[in-house]
N, C-alpha and C. Protein backbone atom coordinates (compact mmCIF):
# COMPACT_ATOMS: atom_id res chain seq x y z
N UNK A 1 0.84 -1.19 0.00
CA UNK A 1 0.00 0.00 0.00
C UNK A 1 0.89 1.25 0.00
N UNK A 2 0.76 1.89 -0.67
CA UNK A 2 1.64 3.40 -1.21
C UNK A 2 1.05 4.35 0.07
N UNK A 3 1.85 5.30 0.70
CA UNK A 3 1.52 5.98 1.21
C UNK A 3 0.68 7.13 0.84
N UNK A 4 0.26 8.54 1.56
CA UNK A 4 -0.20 9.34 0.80
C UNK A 4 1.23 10.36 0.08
N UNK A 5 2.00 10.62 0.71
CA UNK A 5 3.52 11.63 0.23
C UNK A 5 3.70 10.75 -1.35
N UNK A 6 3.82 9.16 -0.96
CA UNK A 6 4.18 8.60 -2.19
C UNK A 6 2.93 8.28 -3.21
N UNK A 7 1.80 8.83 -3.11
CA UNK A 7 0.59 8.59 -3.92
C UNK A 7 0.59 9.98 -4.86
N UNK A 8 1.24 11.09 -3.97
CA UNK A 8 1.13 12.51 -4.32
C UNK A 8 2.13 12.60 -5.26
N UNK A 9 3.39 12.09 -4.70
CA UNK A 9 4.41 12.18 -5.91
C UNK A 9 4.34 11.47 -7.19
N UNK A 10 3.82 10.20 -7.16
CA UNK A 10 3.45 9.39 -7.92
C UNK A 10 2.36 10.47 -9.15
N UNK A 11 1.52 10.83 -8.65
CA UNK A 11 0.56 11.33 -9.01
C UNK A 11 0.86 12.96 -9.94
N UNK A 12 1.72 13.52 -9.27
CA UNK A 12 2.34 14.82 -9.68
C UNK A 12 3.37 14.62 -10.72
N UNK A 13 3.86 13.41 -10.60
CA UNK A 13 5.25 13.04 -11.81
C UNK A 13 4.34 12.59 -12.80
N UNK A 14 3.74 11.70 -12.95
CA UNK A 14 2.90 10.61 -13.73
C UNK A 14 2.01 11.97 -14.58
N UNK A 15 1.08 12.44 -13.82
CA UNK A 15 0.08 13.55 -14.23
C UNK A 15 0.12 14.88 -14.58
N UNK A 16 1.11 15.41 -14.36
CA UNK A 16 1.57 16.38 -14.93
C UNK A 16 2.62 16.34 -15.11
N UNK A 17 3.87 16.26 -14.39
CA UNK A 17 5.39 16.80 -15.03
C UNK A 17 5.70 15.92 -16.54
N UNK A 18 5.54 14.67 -16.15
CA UNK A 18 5.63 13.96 -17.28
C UNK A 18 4.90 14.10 -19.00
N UNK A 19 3.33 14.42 -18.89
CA UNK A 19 3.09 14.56 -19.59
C UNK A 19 3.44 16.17 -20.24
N UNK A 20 3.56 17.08 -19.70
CA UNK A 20 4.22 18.24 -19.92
C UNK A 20 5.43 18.51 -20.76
N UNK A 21 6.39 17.73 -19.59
CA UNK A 21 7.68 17.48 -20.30
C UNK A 21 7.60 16.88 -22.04
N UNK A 22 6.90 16.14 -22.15
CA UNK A 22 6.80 15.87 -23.63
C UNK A 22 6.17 17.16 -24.62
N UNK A 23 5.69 17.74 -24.54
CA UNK A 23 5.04 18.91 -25.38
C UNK A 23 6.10 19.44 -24.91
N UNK A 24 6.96 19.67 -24.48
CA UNK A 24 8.35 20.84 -24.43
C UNK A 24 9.50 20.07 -25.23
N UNK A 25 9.89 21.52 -26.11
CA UNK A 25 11.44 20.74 -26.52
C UNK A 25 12.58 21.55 -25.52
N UNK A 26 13.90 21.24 -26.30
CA UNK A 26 14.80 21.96 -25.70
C UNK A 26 15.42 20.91 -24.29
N UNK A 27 16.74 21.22 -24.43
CA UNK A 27 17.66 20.86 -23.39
C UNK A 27 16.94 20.39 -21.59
N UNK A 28 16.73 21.96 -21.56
CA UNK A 28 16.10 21.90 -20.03
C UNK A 28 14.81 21.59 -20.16
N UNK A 29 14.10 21.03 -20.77
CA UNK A 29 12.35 20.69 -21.11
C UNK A 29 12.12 20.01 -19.35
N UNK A 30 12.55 19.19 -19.07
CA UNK A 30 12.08 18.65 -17.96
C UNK A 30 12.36 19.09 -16.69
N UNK A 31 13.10 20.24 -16.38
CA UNK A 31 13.60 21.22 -15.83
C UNK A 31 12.15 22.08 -15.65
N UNK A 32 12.09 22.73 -16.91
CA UNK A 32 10.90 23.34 -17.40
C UNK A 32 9.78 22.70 -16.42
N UNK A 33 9.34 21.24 -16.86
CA UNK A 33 8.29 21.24 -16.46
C UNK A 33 7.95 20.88 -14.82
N UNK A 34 9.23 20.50 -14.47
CA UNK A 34 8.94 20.84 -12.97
C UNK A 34 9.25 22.16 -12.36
N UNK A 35 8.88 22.89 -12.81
CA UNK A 35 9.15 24.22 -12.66
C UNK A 35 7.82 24.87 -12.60
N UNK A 36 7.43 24.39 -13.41
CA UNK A 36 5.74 24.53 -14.20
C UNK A 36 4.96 24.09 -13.20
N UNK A 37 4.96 22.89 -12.92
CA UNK A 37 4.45 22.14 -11.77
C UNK A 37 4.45 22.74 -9.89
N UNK A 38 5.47 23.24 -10.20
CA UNK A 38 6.23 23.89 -9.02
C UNK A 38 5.21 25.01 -8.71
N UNK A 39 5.43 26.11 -10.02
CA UNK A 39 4.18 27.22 -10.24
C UNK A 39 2.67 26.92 -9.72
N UNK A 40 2.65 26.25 -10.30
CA UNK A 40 1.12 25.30 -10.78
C UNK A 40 0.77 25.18 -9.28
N UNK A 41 1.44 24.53 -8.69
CA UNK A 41 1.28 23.76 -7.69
C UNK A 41 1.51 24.88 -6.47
N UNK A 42 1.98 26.22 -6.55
CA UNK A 42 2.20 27.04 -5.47
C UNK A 42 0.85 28.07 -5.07
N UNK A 43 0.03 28.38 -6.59
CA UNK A 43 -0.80 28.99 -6.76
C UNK A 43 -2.27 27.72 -5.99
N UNK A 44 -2.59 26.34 -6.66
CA UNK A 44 -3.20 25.45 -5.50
C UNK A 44 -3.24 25.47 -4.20
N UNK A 45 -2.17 25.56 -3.62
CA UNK A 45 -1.75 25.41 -2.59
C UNK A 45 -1.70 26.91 -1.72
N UNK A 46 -2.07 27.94 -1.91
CA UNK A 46 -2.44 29.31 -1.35
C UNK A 46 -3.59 29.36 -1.82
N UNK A 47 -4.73 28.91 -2.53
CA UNK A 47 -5.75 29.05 -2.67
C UNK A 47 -6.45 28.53 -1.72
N UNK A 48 -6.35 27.27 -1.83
CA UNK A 48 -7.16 25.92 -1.40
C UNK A 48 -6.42 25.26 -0.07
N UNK A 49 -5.33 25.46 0.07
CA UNK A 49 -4.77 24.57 1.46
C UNK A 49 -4.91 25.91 2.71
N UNK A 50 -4.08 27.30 1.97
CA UNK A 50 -3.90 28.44 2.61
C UNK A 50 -4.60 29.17 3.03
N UNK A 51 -5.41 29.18 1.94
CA UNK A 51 -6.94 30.03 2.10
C UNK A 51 -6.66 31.83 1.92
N UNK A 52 -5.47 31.59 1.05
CA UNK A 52 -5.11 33.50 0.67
C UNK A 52 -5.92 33.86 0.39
N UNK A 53 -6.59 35.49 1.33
CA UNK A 53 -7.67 35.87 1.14
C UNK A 53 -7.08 36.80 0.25
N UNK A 54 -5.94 37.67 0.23
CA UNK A 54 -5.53 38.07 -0.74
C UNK A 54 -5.79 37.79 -1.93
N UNK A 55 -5.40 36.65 -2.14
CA UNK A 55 -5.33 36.13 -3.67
C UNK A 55 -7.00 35.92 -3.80
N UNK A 56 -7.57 35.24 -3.30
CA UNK A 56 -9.07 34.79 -3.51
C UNK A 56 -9.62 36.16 -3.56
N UNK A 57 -9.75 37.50 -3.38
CA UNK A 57 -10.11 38.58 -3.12
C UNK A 57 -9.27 39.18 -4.68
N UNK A 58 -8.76 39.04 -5.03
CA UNK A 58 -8.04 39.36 -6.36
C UNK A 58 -9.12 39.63 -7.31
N UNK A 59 -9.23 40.05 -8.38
CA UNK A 59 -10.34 40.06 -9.47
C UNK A 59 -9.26 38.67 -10.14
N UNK A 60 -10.49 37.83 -11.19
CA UNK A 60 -10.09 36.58 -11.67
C UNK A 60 -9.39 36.74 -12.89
N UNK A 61 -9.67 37.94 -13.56
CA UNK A 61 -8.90 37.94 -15.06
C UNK A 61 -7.25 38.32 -14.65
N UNK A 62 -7.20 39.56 -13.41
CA UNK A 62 -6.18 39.55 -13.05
C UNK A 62 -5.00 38.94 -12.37
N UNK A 63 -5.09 37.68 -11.81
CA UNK A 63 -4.96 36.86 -10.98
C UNK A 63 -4.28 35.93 -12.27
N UNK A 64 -5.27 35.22 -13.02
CA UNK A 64 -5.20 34.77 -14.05
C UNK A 64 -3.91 35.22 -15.23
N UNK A 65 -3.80 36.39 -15.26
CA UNK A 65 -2.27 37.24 -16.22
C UNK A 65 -1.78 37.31 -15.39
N UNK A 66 -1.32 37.55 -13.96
CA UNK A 66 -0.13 37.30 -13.28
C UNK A 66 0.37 35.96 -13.54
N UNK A 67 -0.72 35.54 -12.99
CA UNK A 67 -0.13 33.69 -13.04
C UNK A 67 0.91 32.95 -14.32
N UNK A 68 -0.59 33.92 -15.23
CA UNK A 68 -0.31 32.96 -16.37
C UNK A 68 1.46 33.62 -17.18
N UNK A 69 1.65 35.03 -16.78
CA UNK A 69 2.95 35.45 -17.09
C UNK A 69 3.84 34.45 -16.47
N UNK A 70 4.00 34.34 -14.93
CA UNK A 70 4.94 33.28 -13.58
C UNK A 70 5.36 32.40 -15.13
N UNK A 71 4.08 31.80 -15.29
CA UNK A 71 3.81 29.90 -15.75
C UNK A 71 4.99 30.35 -17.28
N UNK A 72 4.15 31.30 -17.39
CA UNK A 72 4.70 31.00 -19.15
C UNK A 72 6.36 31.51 -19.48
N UNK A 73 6.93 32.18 -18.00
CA UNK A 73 8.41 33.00 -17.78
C UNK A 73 9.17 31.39 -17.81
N UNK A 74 8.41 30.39 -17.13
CA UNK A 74 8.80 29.27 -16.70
C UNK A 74 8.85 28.28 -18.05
N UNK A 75 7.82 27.99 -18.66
CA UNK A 75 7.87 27.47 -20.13
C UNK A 75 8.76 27.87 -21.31
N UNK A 76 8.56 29.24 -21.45
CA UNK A 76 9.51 29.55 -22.27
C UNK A 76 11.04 29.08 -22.16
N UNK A 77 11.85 28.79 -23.40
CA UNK A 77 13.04 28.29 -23.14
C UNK A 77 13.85 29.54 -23.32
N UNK A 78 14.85 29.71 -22.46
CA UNK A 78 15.98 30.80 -22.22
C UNK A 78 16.98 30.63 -23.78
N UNK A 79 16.95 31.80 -23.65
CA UNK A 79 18.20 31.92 -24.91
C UNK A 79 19.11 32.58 -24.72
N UNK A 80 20.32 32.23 -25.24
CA UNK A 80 21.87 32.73 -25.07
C UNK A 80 21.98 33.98 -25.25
């Protein structure tokens, strides 16, 4: 029987980083997508575990273009 830490990781590699990592090219792609995940997963986790009234008090379109700038600073691949 898998624990819950190891159901979560299981679950977070398998379900997102992994499938992510494939729609990315480039060197650091899997870098990338735990990075992404990382994002992903920081914004969940002040919503819903934290209960940021800040953030929940945010207007949604705006909240939404912050984020989605974080996510996409993170996707994009760096160039020389």
């Amino acid at each position: 029987m898998c624990s819950r830490p190891d159901r979560l990781r299981d679950t977070h590699e398998h379900l997102f980083v992994e499938p992510l990592r494939r729609r990315l090219s480039g060197a650091d792609a899997g870098i990338r997508a735990r990075m992404a995940a990382a994002v992903a997963g920081g914004l969940l986790y002040a919503l819903w575990v934290a209960g940021d009234q800040g953030l929940l008090r945010m207007d949604r379109a705006e909240l939404v273009s912050r984020y989605g700038t974080l996510l996409q600073d993170v996707l994009t691949p760096r160039t020389s």
